[in-house]
PDB file of N, CA and C in Angstrom:
ATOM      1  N   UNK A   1      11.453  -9.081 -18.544  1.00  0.00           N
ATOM      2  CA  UNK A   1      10.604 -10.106 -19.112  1.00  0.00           C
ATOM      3  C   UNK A   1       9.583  -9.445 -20.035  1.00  0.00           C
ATOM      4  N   UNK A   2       9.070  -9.740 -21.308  1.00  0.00           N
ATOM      5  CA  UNK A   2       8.725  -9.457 -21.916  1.00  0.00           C
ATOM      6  C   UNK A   2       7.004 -10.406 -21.709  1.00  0.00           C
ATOM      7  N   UNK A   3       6.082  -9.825 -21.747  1.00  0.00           N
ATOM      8  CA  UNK A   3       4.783 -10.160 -21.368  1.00  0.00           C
ATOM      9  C   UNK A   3       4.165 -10.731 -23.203  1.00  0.00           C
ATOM     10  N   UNK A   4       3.642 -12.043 -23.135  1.00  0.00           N
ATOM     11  CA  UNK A   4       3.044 -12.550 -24.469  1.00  0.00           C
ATOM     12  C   UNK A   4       1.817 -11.898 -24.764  1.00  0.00           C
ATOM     13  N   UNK A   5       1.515 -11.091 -25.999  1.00  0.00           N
ATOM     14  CA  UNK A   5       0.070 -10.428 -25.865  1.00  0.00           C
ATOM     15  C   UNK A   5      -1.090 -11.082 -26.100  1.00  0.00           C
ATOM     16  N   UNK A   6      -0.766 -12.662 -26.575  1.00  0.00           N
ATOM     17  CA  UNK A   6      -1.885 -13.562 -26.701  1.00  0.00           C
ATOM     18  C   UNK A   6      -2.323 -14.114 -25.475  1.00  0.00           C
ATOM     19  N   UNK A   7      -1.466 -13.652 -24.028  1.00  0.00           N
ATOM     20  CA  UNK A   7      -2.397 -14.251 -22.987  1.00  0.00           C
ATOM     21  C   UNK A   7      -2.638 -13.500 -21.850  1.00  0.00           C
ATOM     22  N   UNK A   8      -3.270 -13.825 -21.108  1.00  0.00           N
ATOM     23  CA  UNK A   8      -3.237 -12.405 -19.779  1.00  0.00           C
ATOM     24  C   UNK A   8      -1.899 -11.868 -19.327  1.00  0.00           C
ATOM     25  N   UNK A   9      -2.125 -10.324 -19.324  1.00  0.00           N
ATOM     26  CA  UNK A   9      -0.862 -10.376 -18.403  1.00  0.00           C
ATOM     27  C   UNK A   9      -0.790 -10.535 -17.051  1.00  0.00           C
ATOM     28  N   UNK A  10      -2.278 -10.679 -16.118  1.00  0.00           N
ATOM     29  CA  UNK A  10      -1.999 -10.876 -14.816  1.00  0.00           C
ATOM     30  C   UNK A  10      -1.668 -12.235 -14.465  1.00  0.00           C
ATOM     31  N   UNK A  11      -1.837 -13.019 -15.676  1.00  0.00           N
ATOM     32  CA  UNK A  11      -1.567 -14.141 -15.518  1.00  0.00           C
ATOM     33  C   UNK A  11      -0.099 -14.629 -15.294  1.00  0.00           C
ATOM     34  N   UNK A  12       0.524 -14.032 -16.558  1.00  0.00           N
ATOM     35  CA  UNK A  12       1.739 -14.134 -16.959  1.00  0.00           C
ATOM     36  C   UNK A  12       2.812 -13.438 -15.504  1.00  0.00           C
ATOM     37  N   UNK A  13       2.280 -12.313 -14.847  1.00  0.00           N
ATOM     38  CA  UNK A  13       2.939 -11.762 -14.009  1.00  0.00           C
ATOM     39  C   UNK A  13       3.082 -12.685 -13.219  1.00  0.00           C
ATOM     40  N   UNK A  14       2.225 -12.559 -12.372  1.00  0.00           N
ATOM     41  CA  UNK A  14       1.562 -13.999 -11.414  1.00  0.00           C
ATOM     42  C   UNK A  14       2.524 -15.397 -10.960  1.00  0.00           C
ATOM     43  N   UNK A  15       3.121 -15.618 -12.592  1.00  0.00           N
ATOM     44  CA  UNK A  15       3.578 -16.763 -13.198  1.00  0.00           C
ATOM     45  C   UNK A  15       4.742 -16.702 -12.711  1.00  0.00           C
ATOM     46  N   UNK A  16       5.457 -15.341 -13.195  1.00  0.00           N
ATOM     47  CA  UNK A  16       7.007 -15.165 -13.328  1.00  0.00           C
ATOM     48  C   UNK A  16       7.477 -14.785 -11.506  1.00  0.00           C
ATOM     49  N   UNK A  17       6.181 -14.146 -10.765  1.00  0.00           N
ATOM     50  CA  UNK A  17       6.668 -13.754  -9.021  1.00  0.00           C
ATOM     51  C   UNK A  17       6.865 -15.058  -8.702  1.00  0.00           C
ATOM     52  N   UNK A  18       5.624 -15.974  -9.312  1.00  0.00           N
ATOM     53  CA  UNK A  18       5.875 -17.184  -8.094  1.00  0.00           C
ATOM     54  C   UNK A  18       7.150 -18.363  -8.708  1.00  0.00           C
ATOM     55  N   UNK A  19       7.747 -17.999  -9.730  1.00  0.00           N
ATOM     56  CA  UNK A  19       8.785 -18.710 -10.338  1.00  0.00           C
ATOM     57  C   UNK A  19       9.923 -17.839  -9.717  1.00  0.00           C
ATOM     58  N   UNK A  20      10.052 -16.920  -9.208  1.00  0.00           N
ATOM     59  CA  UNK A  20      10.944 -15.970  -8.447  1.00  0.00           C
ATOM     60  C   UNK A  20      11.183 -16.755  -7.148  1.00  0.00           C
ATOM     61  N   UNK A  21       9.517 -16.776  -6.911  1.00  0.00           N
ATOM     62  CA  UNK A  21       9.749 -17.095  -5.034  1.00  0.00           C
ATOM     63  C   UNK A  21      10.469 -18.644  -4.855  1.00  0.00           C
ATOM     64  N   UNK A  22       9.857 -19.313  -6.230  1.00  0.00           N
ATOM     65  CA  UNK A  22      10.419 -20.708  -6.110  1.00  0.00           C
ATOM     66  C   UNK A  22      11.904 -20.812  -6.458  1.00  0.00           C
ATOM     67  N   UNK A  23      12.321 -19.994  -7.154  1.00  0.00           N
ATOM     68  CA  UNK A  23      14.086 -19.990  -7.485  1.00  0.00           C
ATOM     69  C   UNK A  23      14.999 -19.085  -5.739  1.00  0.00           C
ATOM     70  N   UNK A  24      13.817 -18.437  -5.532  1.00  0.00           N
ATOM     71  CA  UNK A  24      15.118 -18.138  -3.951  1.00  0.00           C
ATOM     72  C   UNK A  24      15.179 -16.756  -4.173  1.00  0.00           C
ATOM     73  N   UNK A  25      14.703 -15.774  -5.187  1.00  0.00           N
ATOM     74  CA  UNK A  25      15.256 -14.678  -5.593  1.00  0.00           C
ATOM     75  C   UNK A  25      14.020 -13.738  -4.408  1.00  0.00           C
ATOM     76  N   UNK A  26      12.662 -14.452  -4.262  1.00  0.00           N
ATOM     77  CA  UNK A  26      12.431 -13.414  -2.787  1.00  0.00           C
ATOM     78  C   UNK A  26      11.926 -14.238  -2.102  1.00  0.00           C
ATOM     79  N   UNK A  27      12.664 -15.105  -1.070  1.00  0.00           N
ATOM     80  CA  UNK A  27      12.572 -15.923   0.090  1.00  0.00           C
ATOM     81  C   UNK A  27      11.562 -15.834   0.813  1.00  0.00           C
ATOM     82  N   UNK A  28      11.050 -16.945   1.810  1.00  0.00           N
ATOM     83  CA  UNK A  28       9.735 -16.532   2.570  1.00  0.00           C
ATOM     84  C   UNK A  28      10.436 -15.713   3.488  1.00  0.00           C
ATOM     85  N   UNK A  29       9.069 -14.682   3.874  1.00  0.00           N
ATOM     86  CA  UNK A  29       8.765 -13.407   4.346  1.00  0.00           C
ATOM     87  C   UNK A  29       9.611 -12.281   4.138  1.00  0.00           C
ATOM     88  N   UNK A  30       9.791 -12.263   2.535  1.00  0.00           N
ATOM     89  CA  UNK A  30      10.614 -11.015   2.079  1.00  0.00           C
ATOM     90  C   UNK A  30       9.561 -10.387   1.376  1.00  0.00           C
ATOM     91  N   UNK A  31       9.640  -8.772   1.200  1.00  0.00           N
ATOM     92  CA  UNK A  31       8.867  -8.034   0.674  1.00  0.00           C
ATOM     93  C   UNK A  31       8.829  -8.271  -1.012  1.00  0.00           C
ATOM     94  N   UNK A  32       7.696  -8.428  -1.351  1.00  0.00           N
ATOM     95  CA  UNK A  32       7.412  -8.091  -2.640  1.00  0.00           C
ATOM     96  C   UNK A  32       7.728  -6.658  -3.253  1.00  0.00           C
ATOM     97  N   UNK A  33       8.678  -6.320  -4.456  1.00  0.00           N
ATOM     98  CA  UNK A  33       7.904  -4.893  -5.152  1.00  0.00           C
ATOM     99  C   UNK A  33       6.953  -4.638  -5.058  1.00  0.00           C
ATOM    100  N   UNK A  34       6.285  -3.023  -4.775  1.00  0.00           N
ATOM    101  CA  UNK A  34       5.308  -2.452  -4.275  1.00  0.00           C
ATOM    102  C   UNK A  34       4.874  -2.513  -6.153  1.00  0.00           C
ATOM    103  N   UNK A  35       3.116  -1.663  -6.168  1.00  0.00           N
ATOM    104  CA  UNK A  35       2.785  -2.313  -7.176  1.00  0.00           C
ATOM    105  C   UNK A  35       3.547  -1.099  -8.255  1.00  0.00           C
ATOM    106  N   UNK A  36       3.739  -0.235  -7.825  1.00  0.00           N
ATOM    107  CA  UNK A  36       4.381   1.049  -9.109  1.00  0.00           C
ATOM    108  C   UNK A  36       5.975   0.114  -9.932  1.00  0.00           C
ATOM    109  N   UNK A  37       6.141  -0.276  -8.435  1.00  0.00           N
ATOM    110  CA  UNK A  37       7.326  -1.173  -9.189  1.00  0.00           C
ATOM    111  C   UNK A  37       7.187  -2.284  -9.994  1.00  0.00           C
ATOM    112  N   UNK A  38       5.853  -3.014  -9.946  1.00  0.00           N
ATOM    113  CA  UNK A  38       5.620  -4.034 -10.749  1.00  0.00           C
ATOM    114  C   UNK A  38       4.974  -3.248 -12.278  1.00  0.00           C
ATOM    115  N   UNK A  39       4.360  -2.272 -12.173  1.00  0.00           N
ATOM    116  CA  UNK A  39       3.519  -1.457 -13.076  1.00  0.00           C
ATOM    117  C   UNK A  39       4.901  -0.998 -14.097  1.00  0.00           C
ATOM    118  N   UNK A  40       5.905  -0.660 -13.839  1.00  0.00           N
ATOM    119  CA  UNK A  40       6.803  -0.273 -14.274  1.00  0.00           C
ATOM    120  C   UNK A  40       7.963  -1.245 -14.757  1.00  0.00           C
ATOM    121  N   UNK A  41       8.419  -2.700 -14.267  1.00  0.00           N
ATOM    122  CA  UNK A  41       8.798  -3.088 -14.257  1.00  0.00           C
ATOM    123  C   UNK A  41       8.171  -4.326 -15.921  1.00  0.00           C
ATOM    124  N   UNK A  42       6.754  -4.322 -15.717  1.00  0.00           N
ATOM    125  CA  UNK A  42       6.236  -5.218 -16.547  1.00  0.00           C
ATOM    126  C   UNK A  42       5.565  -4.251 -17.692  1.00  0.00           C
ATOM    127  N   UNK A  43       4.997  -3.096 -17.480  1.00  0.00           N
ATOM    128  CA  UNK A  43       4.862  -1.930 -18.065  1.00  0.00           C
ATOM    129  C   UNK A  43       3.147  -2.406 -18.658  1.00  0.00           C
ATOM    130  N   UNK A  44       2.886  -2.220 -17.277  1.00  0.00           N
ATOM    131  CA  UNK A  44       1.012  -2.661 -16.895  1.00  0.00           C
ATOM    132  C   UNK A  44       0.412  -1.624 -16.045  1.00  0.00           C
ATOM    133  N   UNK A  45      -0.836  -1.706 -16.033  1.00  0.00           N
ATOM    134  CA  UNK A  45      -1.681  -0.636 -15.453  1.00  0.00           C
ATOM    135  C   UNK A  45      -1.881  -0.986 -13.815  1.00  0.00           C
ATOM    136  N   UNK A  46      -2.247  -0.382 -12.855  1.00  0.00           N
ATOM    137  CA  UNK A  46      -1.980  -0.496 -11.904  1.00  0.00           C
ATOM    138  C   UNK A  46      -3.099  -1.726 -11.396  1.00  0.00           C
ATOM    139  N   UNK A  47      -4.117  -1.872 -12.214  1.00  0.00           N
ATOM    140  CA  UNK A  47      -4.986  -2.833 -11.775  1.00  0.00           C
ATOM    141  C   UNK A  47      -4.664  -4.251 -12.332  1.00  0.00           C
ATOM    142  N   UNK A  48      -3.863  -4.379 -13.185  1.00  0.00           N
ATOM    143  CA  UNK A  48      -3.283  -5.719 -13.821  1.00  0.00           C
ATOM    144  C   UNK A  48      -2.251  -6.006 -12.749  1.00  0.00           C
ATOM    145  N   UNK A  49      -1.517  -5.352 -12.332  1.00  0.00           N
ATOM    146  CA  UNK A  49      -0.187  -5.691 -11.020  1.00  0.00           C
ATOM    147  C   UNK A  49      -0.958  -6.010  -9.956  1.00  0.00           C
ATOM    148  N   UNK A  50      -2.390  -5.585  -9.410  1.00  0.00           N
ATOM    149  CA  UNK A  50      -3.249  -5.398  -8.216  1.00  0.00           C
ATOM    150  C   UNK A  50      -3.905  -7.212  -8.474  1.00  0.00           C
ATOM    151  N   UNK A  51      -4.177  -7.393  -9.967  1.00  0.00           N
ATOM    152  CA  UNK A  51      -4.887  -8.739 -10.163  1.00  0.00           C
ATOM    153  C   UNK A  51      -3.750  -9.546  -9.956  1.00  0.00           C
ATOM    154  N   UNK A  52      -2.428  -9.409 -10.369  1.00  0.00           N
ATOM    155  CA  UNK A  52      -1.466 -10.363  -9.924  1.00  0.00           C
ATOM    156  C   UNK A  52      -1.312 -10.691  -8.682  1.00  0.00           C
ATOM    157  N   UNK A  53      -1.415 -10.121  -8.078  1.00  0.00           N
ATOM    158  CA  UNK A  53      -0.633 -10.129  -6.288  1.00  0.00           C
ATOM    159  C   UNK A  53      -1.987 -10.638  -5.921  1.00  0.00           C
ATOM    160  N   UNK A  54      -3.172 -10.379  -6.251  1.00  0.00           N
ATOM    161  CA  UNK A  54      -4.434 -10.668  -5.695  1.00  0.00           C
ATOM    162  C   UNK A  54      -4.381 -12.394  -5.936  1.00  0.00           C
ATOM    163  N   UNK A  55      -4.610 -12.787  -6.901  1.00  0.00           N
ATOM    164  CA  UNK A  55      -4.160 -14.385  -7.336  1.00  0.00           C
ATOM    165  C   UNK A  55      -3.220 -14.987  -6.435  1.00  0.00           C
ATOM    166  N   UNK A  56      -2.067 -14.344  -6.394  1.00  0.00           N
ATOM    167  CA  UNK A  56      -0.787 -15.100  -5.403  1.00  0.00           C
ATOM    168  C   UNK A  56      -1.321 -15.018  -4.021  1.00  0.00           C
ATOM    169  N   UNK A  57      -1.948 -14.195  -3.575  1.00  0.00           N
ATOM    170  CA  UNK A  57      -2.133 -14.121  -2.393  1.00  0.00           C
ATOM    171  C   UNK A  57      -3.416 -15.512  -2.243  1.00  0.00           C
ATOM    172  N   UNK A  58      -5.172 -15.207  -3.251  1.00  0.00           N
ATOM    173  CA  UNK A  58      -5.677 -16.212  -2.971  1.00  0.00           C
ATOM    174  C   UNK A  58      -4.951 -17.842  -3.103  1.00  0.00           C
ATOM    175  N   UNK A  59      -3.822 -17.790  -3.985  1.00  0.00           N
ATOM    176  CA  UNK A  59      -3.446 -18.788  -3.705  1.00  0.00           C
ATOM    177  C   UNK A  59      -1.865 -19.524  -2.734  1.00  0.00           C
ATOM    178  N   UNK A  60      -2.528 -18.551  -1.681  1.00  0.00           N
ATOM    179  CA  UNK A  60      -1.507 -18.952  -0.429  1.00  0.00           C
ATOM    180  C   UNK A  60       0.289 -18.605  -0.319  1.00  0.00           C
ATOM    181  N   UNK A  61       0.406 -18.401  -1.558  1.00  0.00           N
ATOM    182  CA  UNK A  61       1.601 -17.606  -1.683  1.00  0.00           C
ATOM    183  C   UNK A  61       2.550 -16.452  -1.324  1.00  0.00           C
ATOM    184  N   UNK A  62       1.495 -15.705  -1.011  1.00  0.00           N
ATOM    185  CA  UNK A  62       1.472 -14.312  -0.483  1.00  0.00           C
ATOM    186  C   UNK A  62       0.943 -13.530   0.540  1.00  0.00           C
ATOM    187  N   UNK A  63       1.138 -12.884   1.515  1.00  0.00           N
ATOM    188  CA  UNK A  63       0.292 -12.242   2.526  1.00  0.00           C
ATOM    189  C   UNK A  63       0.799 -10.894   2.414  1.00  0.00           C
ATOM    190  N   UNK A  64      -1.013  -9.907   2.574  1.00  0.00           N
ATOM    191  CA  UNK A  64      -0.510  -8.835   2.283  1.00  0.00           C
ATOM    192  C   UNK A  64      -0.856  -8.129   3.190  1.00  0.00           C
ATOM    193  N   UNK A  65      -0.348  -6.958   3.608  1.00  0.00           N
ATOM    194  CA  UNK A  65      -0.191  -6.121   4.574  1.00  0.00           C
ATOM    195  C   UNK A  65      -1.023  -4.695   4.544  1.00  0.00           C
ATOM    196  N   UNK A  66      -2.063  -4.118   4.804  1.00  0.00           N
ATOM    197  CA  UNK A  66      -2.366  -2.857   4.279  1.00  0.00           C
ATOM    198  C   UNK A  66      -1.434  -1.872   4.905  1.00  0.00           C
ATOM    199  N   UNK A  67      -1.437  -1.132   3.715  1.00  0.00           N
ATOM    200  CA  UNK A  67      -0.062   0.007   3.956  1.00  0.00           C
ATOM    201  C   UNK A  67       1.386  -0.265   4.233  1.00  0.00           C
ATOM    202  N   UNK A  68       1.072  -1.458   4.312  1.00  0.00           N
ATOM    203  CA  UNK A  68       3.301  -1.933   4.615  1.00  0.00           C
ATOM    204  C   UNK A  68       3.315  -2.573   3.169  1.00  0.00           C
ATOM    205  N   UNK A  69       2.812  -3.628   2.140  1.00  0.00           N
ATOM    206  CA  UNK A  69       3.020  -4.216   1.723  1.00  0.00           C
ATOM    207  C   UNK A  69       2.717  -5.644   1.154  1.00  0.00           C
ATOM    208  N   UNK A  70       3.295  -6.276   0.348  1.00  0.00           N
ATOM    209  CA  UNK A  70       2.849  -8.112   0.226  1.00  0.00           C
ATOM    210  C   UNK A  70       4.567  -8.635   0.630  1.00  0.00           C
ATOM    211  N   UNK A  71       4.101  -9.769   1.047  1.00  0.00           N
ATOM    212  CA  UNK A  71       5.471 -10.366   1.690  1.00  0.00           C
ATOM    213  C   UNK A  71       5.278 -11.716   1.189  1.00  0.00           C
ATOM    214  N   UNK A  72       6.448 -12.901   1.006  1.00  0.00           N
ATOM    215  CA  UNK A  72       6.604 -14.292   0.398  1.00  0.00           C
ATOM    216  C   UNK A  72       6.062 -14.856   1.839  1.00  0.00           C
ATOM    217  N   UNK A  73       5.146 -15.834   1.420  1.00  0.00           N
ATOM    218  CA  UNK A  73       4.124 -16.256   3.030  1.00  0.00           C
ATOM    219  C   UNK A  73       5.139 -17.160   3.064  1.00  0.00           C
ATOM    220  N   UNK A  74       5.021 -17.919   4.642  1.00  0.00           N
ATOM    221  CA  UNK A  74       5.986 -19.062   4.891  1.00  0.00           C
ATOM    222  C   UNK A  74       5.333 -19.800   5.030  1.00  0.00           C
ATOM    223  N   UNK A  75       5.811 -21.193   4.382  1.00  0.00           N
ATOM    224  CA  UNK A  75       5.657 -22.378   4.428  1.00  0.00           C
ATOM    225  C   UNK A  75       5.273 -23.111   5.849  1.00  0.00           C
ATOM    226  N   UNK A  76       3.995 -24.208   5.845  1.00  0.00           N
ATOM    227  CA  UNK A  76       3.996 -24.562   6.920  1.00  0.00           C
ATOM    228  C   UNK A  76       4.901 -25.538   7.078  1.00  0.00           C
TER     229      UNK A  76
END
């Protein structure tokens, strides 16, 4: 995926995980890419991948784990 430079990219990241989680491609309570893999994958600095996952998580999407990881939260 190619990131638009007229708008955030933590935004844009943000955008495309939780359009992932909603297509099935990482199911609830499957691991997220760790952030080197998102840093690399979107070709962002480690604190733009850190603001993405941070967003998904405040917005209930995500639960994260210190030292294991972020995982797809489950639905109540």
């Amino acid at each position: 995926m190619e990131l638009d430079p007229t708008r955030a990219k933590w935004t844009q990241i943000a955008n495309e995980i939780e359009r992932r989680i909603d297509a099935g491609v990482y199911p609830e309570g499957s691991k997220l890419p760790g952030i080197l893999a998102l840093c690399s994958e979107f070709s962002v600095a480690q604190v733009t991948a850190r603001k993405a996952l941070a967003d998904l998580r405040n917005r209930g999407l995500i639960r994260t784990e210190n030292g294991i990881g972020s995982f797809v939260a489950e639905k109540p």
